[in-house]
PDB file of N, CA and C in Angstrom:
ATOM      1  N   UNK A   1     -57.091 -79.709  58.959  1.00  0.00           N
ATOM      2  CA  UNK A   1     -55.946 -79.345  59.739  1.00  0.00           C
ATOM      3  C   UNK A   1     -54.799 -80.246  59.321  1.00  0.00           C
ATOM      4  N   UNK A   2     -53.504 -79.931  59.139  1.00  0.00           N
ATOM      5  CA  UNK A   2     -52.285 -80.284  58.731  1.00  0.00           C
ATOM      6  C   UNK A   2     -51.537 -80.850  60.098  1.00  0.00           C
ATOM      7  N   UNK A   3     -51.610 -82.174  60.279  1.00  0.00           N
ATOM      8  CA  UNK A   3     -51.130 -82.779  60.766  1.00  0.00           C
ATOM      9  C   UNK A   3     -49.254 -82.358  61.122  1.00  0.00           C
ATOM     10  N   UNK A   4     -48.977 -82.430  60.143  1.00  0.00           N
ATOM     11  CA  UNK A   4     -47.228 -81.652  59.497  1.00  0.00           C
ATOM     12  C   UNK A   4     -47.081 -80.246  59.970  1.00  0.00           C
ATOM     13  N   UNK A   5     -46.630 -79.343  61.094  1.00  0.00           N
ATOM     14  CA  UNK A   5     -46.606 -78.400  61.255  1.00  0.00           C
ATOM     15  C   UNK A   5     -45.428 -77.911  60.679  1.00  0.00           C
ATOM     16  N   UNK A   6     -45.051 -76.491  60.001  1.00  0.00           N
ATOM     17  CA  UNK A   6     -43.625 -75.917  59.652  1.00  0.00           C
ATOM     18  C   UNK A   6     -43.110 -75.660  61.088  1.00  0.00           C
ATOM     19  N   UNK A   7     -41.477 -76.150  60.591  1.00  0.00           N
ATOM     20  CA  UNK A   7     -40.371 -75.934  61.975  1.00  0.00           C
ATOM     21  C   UNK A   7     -40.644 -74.621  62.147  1.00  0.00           C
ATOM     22  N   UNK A   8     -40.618 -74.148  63.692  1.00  0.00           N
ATOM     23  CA  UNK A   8     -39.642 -73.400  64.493  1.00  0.00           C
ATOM     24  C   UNK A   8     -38.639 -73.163  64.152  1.00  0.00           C
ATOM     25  N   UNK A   9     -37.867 -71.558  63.564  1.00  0.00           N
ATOM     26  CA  UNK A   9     -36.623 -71.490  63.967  1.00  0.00           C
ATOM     27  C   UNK A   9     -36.176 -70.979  65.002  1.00  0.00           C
ATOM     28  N   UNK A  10     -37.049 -70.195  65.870  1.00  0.00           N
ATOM     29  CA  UNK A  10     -36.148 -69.857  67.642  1.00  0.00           C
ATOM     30  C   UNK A  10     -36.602 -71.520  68.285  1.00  0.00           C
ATOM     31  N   UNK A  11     -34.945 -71.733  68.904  1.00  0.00           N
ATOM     32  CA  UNK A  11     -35.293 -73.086  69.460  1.00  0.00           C
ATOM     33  C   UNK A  11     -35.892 -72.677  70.619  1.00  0.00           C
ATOM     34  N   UNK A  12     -35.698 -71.728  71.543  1.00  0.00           N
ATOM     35  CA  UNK A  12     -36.746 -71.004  72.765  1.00  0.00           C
ATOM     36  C   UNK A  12     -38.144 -71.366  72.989  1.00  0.00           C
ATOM     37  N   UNK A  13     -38.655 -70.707  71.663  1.00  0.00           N
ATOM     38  CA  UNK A  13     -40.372 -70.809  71.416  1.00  0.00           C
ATOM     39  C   UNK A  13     -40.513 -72.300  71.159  1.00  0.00           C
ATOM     40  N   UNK A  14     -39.873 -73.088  70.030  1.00  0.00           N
ATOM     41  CA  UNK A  14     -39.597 -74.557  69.665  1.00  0.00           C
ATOM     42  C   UNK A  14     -40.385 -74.923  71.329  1.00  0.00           C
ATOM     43  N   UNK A  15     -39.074 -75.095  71.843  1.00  0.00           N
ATOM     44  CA  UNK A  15     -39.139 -75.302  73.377  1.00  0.00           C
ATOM     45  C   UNK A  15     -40.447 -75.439  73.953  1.00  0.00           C
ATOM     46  N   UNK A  16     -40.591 -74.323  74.187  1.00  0.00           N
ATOM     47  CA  UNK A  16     -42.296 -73.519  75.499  1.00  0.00           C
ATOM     48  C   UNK A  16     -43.210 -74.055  74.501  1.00  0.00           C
ATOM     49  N   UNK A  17     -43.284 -74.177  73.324  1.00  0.00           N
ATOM     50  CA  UNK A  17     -44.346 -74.994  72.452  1.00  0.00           C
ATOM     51  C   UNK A  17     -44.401 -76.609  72.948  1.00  0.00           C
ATOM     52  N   UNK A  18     -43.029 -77.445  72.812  1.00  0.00           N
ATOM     53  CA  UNK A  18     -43.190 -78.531  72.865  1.00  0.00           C
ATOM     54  C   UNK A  18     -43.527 -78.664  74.351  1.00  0.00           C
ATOM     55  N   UNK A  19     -43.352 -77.873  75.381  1.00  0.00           N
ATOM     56  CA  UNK A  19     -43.424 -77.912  76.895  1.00  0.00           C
ATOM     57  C   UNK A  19     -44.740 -78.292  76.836  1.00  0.00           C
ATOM     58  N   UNK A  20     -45.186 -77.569  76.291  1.00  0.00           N
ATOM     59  CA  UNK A  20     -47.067 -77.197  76.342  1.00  0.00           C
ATOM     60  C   UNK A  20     -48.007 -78.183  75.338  1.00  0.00           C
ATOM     61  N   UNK A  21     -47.353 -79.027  74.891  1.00  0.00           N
ATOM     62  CA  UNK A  21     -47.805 -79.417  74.341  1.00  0.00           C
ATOM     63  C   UNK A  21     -48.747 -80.575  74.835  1.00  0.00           C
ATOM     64  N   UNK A  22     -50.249 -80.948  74.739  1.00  0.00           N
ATOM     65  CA  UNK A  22     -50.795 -81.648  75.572  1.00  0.00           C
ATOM     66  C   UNK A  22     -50.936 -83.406  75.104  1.00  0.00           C
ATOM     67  N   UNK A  23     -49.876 -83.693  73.971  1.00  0.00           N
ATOM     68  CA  UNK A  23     -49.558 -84.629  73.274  1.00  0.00           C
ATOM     69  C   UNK A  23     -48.346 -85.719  73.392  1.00  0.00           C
ATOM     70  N   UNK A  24     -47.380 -84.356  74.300  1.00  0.00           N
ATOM     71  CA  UNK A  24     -45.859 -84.874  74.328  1.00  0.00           C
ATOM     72  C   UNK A  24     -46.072 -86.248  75.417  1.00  0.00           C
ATOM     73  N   UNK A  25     -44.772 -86.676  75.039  1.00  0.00           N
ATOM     74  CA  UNK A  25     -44.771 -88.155  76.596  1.00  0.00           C
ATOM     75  C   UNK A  25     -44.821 -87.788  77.860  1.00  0.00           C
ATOM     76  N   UNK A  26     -45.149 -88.589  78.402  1.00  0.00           N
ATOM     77  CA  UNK A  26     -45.075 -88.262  79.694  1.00  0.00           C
ATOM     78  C   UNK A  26     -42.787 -87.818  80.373  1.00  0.00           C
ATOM     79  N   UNK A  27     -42.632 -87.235  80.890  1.00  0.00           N
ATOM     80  CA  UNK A  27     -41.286 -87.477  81.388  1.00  0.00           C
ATOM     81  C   UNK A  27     -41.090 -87.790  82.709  1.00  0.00           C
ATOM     82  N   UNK A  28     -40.088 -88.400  83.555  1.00  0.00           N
ATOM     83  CA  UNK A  28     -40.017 -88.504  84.617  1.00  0.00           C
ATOM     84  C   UNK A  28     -40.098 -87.703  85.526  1.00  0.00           C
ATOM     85  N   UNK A  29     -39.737 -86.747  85.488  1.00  0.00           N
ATOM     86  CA  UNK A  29     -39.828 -85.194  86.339  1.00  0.00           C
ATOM     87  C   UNK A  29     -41.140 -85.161  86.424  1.00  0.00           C
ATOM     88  N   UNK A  30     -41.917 -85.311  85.478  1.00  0.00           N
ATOM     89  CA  UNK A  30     -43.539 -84.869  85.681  1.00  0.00           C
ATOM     90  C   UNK A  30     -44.330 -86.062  86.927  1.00  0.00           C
ATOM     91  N   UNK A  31     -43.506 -86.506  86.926  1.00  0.00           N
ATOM     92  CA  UNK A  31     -44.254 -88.125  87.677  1.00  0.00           C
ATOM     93  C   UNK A  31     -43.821 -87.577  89.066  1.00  0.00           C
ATOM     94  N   UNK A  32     -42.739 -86.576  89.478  1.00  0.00           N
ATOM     95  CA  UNK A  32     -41.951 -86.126  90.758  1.00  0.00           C
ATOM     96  C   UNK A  32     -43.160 -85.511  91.881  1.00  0.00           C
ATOM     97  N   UNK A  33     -44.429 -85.259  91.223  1.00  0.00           N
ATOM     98  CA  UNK A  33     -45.493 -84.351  92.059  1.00  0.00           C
ATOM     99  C   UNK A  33     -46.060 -85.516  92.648  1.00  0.00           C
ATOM    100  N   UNK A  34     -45.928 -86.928  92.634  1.00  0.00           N
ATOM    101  CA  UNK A  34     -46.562 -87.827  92.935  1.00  0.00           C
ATOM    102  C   UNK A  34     -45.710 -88.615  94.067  1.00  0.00           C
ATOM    103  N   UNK A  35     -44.198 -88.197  94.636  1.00  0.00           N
ATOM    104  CA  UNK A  35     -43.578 -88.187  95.530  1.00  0.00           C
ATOM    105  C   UNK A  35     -43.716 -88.047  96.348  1.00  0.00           C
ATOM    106  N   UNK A  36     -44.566 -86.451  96.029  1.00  0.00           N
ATOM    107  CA  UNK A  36     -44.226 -85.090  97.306  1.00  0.00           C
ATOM    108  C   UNK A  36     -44.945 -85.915  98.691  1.00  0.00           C
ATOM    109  N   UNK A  37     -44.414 -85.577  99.865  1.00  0.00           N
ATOM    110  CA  UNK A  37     -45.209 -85.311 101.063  1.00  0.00           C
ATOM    111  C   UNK A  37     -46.338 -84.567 100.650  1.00  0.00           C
ATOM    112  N   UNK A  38     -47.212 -85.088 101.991  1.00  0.00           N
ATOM    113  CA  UNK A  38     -48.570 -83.855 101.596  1.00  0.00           C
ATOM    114  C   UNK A  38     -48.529 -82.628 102.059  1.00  0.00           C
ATOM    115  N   UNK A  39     -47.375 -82.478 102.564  1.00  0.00           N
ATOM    116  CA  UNK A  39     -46.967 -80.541 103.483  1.00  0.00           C
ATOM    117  C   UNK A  39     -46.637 -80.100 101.772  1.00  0.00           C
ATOM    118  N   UNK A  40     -45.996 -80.946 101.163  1.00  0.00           N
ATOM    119  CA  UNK A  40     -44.840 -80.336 100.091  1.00  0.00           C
ATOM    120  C   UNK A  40     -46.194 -80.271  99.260  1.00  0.00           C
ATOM    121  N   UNK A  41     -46.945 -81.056  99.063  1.00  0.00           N
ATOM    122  CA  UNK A  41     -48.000 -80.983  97.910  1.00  0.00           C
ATOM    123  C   UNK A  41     -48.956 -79.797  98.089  1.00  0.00           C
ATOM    124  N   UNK A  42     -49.164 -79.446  99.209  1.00  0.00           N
ATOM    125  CA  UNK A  42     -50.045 -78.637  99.586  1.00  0.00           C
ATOM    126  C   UNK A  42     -49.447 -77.213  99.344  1.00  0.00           C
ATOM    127  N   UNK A  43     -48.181 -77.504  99.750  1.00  0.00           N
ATOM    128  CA  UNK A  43     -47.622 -76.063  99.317  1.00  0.00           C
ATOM    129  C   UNK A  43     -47.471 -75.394  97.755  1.00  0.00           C
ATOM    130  N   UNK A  44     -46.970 -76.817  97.114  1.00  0.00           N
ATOM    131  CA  UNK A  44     -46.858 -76.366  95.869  1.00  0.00           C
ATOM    132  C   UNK A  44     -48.185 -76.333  95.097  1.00  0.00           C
ATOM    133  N   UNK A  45     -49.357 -76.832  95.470  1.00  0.00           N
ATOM    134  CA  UNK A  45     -50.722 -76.386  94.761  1.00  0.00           C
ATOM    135  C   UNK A  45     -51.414 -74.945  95.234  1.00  0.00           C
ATOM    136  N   UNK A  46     -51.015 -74.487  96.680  1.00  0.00           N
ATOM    137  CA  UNK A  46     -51.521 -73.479  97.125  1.00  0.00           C
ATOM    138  C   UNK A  46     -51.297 -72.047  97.050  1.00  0.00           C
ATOM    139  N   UNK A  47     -49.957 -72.296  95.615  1.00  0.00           N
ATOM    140  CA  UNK A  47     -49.297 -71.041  95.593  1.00  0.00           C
ATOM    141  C   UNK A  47     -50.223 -70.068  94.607  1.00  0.00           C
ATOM    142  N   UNK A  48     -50.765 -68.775  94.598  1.00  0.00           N
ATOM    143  CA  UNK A  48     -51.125 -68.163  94.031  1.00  0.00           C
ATOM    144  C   UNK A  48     -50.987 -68.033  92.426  1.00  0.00           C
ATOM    145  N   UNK A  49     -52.063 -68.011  91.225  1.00  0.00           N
ATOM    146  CA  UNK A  49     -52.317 -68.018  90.521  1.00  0.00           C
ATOM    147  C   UNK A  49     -52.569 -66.624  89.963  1.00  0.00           C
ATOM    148  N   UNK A  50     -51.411 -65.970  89.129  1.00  0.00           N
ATOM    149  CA  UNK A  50     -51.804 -64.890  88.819  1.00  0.00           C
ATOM    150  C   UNK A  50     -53.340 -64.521  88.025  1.00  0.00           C
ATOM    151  N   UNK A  51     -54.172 -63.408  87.929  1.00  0.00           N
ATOM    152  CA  UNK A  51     -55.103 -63.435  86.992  1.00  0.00           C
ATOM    153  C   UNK A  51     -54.400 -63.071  85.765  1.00  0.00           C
ATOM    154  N   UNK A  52     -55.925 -63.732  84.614  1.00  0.00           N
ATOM    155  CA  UNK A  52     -55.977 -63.588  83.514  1.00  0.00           C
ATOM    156  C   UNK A  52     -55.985 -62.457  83.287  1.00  0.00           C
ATOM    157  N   UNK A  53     -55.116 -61.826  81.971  1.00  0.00           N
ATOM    158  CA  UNK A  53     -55.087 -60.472  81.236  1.00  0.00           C
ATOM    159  C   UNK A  53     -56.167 -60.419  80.635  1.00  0.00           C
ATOM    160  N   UNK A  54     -57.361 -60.025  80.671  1.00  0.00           N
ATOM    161  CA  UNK A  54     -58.660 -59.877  79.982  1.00  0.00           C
ATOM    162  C   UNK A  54     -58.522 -58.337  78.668  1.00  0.00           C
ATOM    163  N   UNK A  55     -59.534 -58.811  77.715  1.00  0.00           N
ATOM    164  CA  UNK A  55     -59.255 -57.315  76.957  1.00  0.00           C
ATOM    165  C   UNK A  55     -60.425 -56.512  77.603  1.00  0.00           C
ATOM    166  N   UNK A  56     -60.785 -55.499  77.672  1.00  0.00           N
ATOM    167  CA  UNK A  56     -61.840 -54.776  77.705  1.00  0.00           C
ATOM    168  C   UNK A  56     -63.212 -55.229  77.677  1.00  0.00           C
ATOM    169  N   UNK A  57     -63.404 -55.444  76.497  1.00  0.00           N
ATOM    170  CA  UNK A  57     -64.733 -56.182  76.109  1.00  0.00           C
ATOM    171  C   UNK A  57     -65.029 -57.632  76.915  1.00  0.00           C
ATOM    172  N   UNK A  58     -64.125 -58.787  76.896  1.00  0.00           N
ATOM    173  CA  UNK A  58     -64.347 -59.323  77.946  1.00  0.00           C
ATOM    174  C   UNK A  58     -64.230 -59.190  78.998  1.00  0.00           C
ATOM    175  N   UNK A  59     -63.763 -58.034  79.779  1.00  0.00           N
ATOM    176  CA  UNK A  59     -64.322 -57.998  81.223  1.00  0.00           C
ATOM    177  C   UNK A  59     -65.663 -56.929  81.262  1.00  0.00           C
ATOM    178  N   UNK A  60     -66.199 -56.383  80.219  1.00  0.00           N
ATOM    179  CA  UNK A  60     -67.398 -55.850  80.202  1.00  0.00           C
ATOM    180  C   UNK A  60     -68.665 -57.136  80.149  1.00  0.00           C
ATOM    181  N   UNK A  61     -68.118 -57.925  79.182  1.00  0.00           N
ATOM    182  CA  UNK A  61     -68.795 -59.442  78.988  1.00  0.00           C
ATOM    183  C   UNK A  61     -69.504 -60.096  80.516  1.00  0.00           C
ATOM    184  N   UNK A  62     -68.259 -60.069  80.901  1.00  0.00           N
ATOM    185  CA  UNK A  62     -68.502 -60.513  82.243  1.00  0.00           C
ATOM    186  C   UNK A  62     -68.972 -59.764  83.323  1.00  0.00           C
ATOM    187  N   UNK A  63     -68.977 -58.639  83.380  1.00  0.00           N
ATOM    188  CA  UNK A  63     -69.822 -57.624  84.247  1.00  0.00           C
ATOM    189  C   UNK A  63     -71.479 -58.187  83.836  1.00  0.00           C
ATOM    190  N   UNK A  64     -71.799 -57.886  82.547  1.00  0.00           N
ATOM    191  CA  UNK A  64     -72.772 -57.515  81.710  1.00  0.00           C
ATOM    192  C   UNK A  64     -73.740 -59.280  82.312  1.00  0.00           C
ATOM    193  N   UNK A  65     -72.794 -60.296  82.478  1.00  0.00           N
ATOM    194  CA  UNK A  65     -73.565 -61.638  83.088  1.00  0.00           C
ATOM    195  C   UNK A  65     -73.860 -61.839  84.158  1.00  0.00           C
ATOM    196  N   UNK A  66     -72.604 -61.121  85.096  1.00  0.00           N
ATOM    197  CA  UNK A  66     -73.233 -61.084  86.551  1.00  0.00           C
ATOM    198  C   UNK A  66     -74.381 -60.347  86.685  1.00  0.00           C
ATOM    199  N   UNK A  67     -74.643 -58.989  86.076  1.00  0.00           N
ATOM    200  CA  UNK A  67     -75.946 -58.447  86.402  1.00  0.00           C
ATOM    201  C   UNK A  67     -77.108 -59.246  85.606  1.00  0.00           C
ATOM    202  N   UNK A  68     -76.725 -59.616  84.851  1.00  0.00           N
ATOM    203  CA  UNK A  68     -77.968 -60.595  84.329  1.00  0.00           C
ATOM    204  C   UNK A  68     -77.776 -61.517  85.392  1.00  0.00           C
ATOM    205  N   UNK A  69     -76.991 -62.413  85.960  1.00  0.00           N
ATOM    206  CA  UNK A  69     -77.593 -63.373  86.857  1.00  0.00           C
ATOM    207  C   UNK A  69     -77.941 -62.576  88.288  1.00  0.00           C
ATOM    208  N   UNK A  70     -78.094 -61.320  88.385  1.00  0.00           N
ATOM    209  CA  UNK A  70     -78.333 -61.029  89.338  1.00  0.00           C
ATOM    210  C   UNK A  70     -79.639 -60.678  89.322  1.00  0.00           C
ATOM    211  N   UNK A  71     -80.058 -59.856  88.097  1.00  0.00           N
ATOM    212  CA  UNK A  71     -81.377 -59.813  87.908  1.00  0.00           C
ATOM    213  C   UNK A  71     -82.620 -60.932  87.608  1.00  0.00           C
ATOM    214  N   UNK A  72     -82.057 -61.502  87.018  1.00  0.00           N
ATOM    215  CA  UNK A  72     -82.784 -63.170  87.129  1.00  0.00           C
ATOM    216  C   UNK A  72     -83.200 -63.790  88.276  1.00  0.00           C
ATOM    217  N   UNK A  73     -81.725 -63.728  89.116  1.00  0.00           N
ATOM    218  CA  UNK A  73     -82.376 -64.666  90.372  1.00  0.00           C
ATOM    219  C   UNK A  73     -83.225 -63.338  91.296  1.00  0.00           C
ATOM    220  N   UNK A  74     -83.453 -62.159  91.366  1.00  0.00           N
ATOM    221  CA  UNK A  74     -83.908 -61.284  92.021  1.00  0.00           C
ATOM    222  C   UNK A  74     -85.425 -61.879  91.390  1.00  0.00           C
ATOM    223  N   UNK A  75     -85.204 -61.701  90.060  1.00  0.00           N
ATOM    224  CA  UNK A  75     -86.695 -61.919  89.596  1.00  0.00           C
ATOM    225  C   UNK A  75     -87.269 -63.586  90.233  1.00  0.00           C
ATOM    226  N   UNK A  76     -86.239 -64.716  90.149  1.00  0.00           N
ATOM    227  CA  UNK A  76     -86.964 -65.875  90.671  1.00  0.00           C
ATOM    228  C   UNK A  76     -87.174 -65.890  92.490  1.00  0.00           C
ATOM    229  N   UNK A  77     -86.777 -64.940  92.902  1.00  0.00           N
ATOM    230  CA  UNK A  77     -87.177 -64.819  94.690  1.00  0.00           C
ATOM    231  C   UNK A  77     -88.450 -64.022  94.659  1.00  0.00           C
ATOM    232  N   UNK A  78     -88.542 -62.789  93.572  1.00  0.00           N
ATOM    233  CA  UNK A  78     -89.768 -62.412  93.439  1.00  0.00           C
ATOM    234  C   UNK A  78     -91.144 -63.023  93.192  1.00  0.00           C
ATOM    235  N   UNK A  79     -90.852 -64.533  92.421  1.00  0.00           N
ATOM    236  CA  UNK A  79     -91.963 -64.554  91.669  1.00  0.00           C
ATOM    237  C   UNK A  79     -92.161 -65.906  92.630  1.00  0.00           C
ATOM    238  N   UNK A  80     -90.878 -66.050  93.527  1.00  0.00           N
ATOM    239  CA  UNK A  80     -91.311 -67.045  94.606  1.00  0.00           C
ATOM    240  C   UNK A  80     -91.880 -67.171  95.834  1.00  0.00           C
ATOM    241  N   UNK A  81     -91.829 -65.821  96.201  1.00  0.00           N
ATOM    242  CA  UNK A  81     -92.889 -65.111  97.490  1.00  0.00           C
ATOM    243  C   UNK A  81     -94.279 -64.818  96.605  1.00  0.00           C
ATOM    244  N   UNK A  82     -94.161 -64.407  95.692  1.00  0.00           N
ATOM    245  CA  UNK A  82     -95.359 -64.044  95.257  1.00  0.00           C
ATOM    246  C   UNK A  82     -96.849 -64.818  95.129  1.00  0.00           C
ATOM    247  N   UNK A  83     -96.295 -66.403  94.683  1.00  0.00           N
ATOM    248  CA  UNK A  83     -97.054 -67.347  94.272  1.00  0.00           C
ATOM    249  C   UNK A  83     -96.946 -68.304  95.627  1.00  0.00           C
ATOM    250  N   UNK A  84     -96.440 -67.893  96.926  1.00  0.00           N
ATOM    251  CA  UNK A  84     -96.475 -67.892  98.244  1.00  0.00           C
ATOM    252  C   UNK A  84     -98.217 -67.761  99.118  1.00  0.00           C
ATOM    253  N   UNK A  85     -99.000 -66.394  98.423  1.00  0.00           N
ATOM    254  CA  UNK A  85     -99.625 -66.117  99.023  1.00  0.00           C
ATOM    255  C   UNK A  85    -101.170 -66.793  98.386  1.00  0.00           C
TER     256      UNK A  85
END
């Protein structure tokens, strides 16, 4: 991996890249959540989280595990009354 990334020319994206970046300094604004009252903190963590845009296949993925963990643990209540008697 190349340490040296090629520039950005929309400074926009530039931007929302360096925002996101999990490398950049810390800034003072970011330190501002550590101010809040706990009414204010509570509010601003409790605000709704849109869902993830899934493609197809992963939300079949994920169907396809819940019924496997559903059938699994059906099978370990089965085989736990069983060896009961």
């Amino acid at each position: 991996m190349n340490p040296q990334t090629p520039p950005i020319e929309d400074p926009e994206l530039a931007a929302a890249i360096a925002e996101r970046d999990p490398r950049r300094p810390e800034r003072p604004e970011d330190q501002l959540v550590m101010h809040l009252e706990r009414d204010q903190l509570v509010a601003e963590t409790s605000r709704p989280v849109p869902p993830a845009e899934l493609s197809a296949r992963v939300r079949a993925g994920l169907w396809a595990l819940r019924v496997f963990v559903l059938l699994v643990s059906a099978m370990v209540i089965y085989t736990f009354f069983y060896e009961l008697h």
